[in-house]
N, C-alpha and C. Protein backbone atom coordinates (compact mmCIF):
# COMPACT_ATOMS: atom_id res chain seq x y z
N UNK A 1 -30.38 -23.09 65.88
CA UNK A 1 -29.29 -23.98 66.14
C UNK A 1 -29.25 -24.30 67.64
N UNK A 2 -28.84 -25.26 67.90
CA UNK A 2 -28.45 -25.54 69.16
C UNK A 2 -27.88 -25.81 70.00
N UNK A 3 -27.48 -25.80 71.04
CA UNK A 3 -26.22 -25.75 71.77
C UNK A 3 -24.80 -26.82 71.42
N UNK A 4 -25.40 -27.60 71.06
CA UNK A 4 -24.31 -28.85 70.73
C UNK A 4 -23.89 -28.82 69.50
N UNK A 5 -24.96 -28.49 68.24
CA UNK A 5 -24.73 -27.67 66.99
C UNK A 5 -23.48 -26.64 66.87
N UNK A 6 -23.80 -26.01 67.86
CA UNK A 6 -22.96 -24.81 68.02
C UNK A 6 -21.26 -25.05 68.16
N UNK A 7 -21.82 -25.97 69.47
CA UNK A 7 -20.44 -26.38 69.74
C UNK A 7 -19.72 -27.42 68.39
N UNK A 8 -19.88 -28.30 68.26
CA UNK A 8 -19.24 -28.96 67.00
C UNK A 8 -19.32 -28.01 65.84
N UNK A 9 -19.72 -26.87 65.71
CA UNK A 9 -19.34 -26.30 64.25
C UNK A 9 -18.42 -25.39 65.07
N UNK A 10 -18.25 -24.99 66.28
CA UNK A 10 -17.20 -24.59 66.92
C UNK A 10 -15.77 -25.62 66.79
N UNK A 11 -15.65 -27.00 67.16
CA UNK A 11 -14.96 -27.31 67.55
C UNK A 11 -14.63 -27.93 65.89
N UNK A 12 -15.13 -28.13 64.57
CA UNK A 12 -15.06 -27.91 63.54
C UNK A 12 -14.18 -26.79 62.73
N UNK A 13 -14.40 -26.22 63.19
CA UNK A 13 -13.95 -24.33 63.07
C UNK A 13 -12.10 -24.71 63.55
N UNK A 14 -12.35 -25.05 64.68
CA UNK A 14 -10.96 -25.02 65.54
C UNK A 14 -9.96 -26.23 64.43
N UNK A 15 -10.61 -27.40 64.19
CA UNK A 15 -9.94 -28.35 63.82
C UNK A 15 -9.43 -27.82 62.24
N UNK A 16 -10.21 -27.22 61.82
CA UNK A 16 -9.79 -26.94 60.28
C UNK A 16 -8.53 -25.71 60.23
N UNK A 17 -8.83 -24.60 61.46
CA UNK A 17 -7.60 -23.50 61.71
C UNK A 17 -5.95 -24.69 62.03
N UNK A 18 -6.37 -25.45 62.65
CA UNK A 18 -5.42 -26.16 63.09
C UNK A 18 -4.56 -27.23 62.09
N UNK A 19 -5.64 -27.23 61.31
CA UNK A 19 -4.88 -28.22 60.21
C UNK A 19 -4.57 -27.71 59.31
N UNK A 20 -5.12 -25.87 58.69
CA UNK A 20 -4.27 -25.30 57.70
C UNK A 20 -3.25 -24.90 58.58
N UNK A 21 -3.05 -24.31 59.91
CA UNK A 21 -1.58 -24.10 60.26
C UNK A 21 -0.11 -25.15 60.02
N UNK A 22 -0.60 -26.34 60.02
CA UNK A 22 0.19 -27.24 59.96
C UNK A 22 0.41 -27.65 58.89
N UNK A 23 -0.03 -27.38 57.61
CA UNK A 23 0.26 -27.31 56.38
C UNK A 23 0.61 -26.43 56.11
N UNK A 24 0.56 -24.58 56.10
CA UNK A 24 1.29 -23.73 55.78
C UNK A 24 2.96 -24.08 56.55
N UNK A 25 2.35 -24.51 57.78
CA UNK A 25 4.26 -24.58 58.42
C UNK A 25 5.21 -25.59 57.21
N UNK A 26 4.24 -26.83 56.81
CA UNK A 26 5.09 -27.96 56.26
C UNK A 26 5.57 -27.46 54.99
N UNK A 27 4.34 -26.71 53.91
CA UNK A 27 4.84 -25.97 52.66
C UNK A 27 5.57 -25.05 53.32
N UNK A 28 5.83 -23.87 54.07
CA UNK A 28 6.77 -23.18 54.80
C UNK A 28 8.22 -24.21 54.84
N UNK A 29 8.68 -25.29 55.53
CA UNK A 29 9.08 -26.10 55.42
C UNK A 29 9.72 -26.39 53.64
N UNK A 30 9.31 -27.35 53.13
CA UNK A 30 9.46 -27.43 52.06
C UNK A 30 9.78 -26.46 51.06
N UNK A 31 9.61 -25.21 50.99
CA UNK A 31 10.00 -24.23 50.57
C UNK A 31 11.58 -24.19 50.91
N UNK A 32 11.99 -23.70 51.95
CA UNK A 32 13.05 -23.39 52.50
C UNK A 32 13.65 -24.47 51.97
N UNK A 33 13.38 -25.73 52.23
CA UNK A 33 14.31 -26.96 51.88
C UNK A 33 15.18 -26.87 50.65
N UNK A 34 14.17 -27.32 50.11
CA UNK A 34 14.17 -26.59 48.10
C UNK A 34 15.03 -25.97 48.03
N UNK A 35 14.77 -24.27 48.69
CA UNK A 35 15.70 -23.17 48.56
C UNK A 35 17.23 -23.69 48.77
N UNK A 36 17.05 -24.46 49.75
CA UNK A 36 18.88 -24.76 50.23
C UNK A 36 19.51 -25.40 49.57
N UNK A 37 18.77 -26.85 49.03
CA UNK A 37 19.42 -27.88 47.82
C UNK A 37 19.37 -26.91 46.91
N UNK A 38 18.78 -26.43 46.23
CA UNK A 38 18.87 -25.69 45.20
C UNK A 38 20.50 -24.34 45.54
N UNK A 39 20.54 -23.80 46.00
CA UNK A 39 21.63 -22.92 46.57
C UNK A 39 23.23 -24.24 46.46
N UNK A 40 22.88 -24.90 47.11
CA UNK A 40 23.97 -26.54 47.29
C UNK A 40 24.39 -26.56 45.87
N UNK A 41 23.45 -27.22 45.04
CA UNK A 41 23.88 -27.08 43.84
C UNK A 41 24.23 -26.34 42.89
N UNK A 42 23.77 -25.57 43.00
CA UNK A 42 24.65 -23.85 42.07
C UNK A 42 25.50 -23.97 42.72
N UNK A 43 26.27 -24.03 44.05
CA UNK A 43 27.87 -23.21 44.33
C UNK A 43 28.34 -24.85 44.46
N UNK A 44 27.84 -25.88 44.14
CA UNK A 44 28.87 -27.03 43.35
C UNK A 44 29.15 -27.21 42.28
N UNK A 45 28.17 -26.80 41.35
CA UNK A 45 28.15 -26.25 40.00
C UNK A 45 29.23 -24.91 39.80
N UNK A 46 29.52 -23.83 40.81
CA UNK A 46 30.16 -23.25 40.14
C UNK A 46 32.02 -23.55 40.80
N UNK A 47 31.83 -24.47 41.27
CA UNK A 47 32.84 -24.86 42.09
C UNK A 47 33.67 -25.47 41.30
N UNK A 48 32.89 -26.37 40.47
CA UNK A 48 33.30 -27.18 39.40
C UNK A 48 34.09 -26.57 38.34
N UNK A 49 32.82 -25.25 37.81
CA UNK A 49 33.06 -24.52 37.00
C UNK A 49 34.81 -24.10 37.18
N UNK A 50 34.75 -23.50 38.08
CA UNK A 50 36.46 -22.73 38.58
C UNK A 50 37.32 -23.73 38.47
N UNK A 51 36.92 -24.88 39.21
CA UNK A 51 38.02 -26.50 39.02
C UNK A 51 38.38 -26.57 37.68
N UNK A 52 37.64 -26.25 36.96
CA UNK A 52 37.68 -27.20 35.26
C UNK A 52 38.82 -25.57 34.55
N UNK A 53 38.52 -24.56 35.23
CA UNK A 53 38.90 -23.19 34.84
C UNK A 53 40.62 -23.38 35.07
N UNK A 54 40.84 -23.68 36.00
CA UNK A 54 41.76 -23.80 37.29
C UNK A 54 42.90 -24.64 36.28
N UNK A 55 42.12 -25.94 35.77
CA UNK A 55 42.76 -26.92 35.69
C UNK A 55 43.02 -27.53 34.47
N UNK A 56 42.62 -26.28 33.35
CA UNK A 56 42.67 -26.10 32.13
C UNK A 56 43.38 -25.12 31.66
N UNK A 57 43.68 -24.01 32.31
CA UNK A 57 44.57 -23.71 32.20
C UNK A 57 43.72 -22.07 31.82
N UNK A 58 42.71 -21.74 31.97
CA UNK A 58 41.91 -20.64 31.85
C UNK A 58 40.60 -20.80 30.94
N UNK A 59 39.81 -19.75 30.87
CA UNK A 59 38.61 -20.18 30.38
C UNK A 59 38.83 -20.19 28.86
N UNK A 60 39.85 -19.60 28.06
CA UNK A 60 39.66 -19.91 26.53
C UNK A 60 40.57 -21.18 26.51
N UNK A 61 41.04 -21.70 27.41
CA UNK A 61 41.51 -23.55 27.30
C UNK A 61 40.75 -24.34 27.32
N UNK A 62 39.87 -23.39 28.52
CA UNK A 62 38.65 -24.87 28.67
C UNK A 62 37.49 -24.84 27.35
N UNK A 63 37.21 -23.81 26.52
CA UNK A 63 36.68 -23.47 25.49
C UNK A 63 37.33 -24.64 24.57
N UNK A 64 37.96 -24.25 24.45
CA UNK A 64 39.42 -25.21 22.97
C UNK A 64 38.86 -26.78 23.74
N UNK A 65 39.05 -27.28 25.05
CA UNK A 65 39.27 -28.10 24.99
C UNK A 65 37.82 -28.79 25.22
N UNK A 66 36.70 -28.24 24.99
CA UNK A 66 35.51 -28.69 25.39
C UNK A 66 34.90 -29.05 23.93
N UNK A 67 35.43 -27.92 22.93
CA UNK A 67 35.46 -28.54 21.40
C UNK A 67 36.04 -29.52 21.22
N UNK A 68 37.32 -29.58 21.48
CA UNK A 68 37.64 -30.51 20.76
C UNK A 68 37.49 -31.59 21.63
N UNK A 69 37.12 -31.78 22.47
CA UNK A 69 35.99 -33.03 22.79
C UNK A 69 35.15 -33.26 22.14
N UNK A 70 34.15 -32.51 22.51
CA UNK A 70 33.13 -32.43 21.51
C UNK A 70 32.96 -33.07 19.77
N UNK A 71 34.10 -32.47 19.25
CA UNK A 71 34.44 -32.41 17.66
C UNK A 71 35.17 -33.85 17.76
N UNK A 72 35.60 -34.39 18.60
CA UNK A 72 36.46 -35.77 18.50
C UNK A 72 38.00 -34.95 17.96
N UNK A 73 38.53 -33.63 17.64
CA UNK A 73 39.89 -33.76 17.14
C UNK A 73 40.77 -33.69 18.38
């Protein structure tokens, strides 16, 4: 091999370390993101949950009254 060989499978070497770092950071990234919307929506979901609890008058109201939605009576 030879010196210039060397060097471009060197500077080859460097470019490819450099471009999986910057994709583990972005999936690193994206991960976390995910994690947070996902977290967002469960405690609006259970926010709701308690609202509908709250405002029904307890959870075997909101039972009764989710049937009989449901059932049309």
């Amino acid at each position: 091999m030879t010196t210039a060989s060397k060097l471009q499978e060197k500077t080859r070497e460097q470019q490819a370390a450099s471009t999986e770092a910057g994709i583990d950071s972005i999936s690193r990234g994206s991960i976390i993101t995910m994690g947070v919307a996902s977290a967002v929506i469960g405690l609006w979901a259970l926010a709701c949950l308690v609202s509908a609890m709250v405002g029904s008058g307890g959870p075997i109201a909101l039972i009764k009254g989710w049937f009989s939605a449901i059932s049309g009576m």
